[in-house]
C-alpha atoms as a PDB file:
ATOM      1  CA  UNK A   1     146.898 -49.700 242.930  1.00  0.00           C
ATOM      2  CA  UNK A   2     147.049 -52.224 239.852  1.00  0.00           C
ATOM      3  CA  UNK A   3     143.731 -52.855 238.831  1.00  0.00           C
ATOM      4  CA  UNK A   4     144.398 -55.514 236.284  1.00  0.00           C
ATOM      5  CA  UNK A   5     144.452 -58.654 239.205  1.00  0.00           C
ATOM      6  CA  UNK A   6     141.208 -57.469 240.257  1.00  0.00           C
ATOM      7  CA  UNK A   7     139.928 -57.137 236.892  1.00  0.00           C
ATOM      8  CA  UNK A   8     140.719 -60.568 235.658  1.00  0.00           C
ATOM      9  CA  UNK A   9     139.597 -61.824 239.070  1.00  0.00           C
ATOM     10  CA  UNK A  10     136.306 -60.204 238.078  1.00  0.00           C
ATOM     11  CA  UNK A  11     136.102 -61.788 235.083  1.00  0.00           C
ATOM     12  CA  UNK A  12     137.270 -65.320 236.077  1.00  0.00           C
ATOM     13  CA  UNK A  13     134.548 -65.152 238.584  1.00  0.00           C
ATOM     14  CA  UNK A  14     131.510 -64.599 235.891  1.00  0.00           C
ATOM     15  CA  UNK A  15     132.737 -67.083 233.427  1.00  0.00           C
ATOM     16  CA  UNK A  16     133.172 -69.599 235.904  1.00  0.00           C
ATOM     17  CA  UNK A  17     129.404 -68.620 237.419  1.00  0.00           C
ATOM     18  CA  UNK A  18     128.231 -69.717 233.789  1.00  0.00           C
ATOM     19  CA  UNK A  19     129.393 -72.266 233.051  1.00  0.00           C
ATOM     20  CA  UNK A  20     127.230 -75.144 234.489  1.00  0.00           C
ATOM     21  CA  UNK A  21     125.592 -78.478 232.613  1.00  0.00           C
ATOM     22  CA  UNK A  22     124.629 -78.340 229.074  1.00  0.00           C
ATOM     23  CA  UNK A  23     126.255 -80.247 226.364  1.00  0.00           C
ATOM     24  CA  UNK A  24     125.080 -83.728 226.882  1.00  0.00           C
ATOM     25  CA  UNK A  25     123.908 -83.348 230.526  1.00  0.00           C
ATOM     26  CA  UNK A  26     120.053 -83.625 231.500  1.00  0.00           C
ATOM     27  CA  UNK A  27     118.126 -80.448 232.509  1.00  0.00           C
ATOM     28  CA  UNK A  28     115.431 -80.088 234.374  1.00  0.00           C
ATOM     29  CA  UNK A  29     112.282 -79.001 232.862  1.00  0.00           C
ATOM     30  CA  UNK A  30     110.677 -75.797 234.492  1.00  0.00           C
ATOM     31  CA  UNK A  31     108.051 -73.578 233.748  1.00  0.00           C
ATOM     32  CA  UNK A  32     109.362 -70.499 231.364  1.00  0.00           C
ATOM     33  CA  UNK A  33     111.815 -67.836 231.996  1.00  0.00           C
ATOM     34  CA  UNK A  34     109.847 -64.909 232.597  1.00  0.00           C
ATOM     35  CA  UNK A  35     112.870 -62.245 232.801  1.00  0.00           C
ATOM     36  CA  UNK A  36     111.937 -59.256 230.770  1.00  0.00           C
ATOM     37  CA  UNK A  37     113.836 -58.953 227.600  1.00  0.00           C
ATOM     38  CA  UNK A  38     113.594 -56.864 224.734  1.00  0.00           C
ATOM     39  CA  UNK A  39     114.946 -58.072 221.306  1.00  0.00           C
ATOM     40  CA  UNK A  40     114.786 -57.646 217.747  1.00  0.00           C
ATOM     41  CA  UNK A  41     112.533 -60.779 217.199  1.00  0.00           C
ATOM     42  CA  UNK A  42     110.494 -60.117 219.979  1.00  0.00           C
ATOM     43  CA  UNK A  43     109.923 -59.831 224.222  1.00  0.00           C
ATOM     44  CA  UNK A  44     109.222 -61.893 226.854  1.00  0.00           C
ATOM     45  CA  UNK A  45     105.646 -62.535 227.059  1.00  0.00           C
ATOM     46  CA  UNK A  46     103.170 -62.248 230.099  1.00  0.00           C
ATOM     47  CA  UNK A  47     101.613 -65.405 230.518  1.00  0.00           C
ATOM     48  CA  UNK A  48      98.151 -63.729 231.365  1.00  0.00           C
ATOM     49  CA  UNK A  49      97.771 -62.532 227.440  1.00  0.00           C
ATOM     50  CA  UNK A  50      98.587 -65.526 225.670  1.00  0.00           C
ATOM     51  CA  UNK A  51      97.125 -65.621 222.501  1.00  0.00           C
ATOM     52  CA  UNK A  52      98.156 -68.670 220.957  1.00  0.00           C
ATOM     53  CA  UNK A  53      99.848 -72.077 222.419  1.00  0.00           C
ATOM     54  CA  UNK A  54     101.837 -73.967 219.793  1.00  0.00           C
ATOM     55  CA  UNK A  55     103.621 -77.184 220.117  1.00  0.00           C
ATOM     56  CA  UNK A  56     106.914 -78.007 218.466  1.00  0.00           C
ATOM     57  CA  UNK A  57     108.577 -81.247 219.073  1.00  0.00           C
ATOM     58  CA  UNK A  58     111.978 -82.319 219.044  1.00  0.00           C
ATOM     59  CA  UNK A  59     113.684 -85.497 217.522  1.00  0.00           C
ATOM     60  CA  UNK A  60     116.739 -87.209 217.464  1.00  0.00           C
ATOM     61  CA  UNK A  61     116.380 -87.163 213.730  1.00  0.00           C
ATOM     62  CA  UNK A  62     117.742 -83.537 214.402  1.00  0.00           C
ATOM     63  CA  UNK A  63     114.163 -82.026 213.083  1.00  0.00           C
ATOM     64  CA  UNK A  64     111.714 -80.118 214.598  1.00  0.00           C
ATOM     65  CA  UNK A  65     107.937 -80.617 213.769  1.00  0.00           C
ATOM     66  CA  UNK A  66     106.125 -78.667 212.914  1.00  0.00           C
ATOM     67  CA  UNK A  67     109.536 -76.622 210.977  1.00  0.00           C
ATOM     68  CA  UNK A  68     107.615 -73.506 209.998  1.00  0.00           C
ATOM     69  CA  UNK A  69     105.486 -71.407 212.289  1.00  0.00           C
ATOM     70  CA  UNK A  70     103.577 -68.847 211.246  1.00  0.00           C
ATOM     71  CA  UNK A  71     102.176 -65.778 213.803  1.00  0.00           C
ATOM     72  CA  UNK A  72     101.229 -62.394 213.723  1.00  0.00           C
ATOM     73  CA  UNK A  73     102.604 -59.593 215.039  1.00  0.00           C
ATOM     74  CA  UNK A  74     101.604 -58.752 218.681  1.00  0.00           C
ATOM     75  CA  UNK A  75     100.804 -62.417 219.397  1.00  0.00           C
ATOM     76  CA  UNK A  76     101.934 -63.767 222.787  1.00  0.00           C
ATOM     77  CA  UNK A  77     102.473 -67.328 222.116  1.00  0.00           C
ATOM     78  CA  UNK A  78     103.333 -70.282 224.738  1.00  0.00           C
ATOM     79  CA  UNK A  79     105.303 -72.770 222.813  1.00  0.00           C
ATOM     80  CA  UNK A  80     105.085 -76.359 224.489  1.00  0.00           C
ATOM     81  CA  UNK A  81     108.119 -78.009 223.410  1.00  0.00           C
ATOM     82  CA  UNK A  82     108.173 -82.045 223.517  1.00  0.00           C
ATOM     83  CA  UNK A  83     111.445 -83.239 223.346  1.00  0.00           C
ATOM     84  CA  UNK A  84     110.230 -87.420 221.691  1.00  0.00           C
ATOM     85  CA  UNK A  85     114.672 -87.923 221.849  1.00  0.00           C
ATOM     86  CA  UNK A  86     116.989 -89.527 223.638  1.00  0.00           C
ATOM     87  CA  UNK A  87     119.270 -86.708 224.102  1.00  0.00           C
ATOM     88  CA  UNK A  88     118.908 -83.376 225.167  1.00  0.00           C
ATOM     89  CA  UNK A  89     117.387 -80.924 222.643  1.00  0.00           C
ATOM     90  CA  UNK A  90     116.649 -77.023 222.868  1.00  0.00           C
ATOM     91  CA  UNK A  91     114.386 -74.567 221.157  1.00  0.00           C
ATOM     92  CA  UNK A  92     116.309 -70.947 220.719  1.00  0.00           C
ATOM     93  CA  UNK A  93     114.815 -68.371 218.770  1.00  0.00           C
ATOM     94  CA  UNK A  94     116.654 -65.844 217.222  1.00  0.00           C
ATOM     95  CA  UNK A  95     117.586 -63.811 214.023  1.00  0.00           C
ATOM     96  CA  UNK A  96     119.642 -66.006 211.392  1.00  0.00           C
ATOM     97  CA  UNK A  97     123.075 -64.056 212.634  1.00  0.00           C
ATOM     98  CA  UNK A  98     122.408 -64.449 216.191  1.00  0.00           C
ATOM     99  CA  UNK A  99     121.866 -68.281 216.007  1.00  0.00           C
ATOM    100  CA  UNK A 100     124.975 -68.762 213.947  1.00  0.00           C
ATOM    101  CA  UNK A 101     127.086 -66.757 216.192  1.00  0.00           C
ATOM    102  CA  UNK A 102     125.324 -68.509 219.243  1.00  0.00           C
ATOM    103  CA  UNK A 103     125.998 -72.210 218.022  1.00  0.00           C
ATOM    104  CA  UNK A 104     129.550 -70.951 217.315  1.00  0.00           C
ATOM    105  CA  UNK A 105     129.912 -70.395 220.800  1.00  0.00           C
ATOM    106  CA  UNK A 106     128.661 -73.210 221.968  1.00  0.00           C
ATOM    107  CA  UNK A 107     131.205 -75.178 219.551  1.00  0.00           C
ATOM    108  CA  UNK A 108     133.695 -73.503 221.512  1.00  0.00           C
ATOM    109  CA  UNK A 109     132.142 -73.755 224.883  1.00  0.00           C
ATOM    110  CA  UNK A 110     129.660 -77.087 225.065  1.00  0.00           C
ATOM    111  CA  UNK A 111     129.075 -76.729 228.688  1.00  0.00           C
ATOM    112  CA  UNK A 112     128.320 -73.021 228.857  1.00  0.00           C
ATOM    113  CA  UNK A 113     124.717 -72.367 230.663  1.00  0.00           C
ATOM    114  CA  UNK A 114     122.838 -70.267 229.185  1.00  0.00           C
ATOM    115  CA  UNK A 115     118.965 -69.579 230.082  1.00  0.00           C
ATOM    116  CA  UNK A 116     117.063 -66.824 228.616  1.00  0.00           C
ATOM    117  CA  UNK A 117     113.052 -66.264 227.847  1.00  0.00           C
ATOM    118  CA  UNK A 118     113.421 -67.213 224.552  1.00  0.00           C
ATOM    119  CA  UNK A 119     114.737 -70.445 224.932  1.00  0.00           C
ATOM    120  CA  UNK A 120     113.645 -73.730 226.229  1.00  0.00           C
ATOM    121  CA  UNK A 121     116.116 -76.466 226.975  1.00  0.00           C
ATOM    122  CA  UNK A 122     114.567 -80.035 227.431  1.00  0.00           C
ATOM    123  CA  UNK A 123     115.569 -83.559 228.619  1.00  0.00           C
ATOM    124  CA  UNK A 124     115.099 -86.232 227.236  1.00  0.00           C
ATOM    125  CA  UNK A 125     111.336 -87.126 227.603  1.00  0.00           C
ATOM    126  CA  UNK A 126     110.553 -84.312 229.158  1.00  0.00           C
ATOM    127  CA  UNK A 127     108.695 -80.855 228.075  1.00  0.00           C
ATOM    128  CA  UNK A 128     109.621 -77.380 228.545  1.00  0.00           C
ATOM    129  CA  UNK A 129     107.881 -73.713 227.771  1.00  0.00           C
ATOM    130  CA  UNK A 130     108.308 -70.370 226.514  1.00  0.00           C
ATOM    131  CA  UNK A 131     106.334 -67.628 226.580  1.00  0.00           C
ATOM    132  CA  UNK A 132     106.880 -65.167 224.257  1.00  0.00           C
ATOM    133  CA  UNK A 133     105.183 -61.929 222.285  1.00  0.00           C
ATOM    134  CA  UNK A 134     106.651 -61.506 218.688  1.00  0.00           C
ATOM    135  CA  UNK A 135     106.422 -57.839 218.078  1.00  0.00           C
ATOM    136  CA  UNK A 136     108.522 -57.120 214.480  1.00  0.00           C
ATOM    137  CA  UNK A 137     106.895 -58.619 211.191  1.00  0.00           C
ATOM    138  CA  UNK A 138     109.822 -60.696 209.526  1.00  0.00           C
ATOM    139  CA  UNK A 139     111.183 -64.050 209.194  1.00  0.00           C
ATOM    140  CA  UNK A 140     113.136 -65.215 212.481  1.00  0.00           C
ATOM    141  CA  UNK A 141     114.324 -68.637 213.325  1.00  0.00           C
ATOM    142  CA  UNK A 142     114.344 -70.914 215.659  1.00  0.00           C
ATOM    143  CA  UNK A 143     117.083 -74.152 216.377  1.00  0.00           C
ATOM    144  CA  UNK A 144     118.697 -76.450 218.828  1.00  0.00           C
ATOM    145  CA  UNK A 145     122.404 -74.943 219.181  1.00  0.00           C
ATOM    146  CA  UNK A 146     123.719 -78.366 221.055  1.00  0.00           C
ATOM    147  CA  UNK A 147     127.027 -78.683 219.441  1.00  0.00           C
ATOM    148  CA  UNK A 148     126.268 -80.815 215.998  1.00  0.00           C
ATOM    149  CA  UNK A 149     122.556 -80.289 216.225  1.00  0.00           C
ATOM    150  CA  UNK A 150     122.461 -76.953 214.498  1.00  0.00           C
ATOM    151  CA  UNK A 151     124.584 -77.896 211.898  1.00  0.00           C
ATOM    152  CA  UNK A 152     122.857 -81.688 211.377  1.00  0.00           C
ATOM    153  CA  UNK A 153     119.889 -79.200 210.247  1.00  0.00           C
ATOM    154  CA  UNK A 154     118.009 -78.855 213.027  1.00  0.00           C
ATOM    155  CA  UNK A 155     116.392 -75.521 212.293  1.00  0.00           C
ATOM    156  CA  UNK A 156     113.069 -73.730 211.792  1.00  0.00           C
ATOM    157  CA  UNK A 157     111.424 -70.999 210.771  1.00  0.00           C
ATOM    158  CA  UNK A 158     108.678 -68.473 212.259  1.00  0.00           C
ATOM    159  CA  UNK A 159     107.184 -66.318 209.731  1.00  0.00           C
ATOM    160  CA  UNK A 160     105.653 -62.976 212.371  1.00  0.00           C
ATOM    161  CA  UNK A 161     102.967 -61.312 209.558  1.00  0.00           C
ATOM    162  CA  UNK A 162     101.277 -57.819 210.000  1.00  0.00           C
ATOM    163  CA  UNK A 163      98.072 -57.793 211.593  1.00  0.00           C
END
């Protein structure tokens, strides 16, 4: 039996199954992803041990405010994140390489869903959440990878210090 039809069938399948609104289209705002993930910035956060909640807005300047958060490691902090534009905006965090190689992407692909716990994607107007525990001391970032956002500047910085 030749595998390969079923293979690429396979794979059609899940890259059409992601690819939904995002480039210019409006989200919904919803309370925060709670999936559990595990990454080199950080995990998802249980909502029940917040430490912190910190609000970062969004502008069509291409600027977040405030651009440099600082935390400390083991914090579980609920970012409220105002998005004060006209178009949508989204708050990623990541290391430096993964947001490059993420905003590359979505160059490539600016319809391609995407939702994870460390990320907030926000309408116009609108406000979104994350909820998340930063357990690695370091300098990680955070940015809106909307095709021309990232690049306009629209990057910040979260500085996770030792306890």
């Amino acid at each position: 039996m030749n595998l390969a039809p079923v293979a690429l069938s396979l794979i059609l399948s899940v890259a059409a199954a992601s690819v939904g609104a995002h480039g210019t289209e409006a989200h919904e705002s919803r309370g925060p992803n709670l999936d559990p993930v595990t990454t080199p910035f950080g995990k998802t956060g249980d909502p029940k041990r917040v430490t912190r909640t910190m609000q970062v807005d969004m502008a069509d300047t291409m600027r977040f405010s405030p651009s440099t958060l600082t935390v400390r490691q083991g914090d579980t902090i609920r970012f409220v994140v105002r998005n004060q534009g006209k178009v949508l905006h989204e708050m990623v965090i990541g290391t430096d390489e993964d947001l490059r190689s993420h905003a590359e992407m979505m160059r490539k692909h600016p319809t391609m869903e995407h939702d994870a716990p460390y990320m907030a994607h926000v309408a116009a107007g609108k406000r979104g959440e994350m909820v998340w525990q930063f357990t690695e001391v370091g300098e990680f970032k955070f940015a809106c990878l909307i095709p021309g956002h990232f690049e306009a500047g629209m990057v910040g910085t979260i500085k996770v210090v030792a306890r």
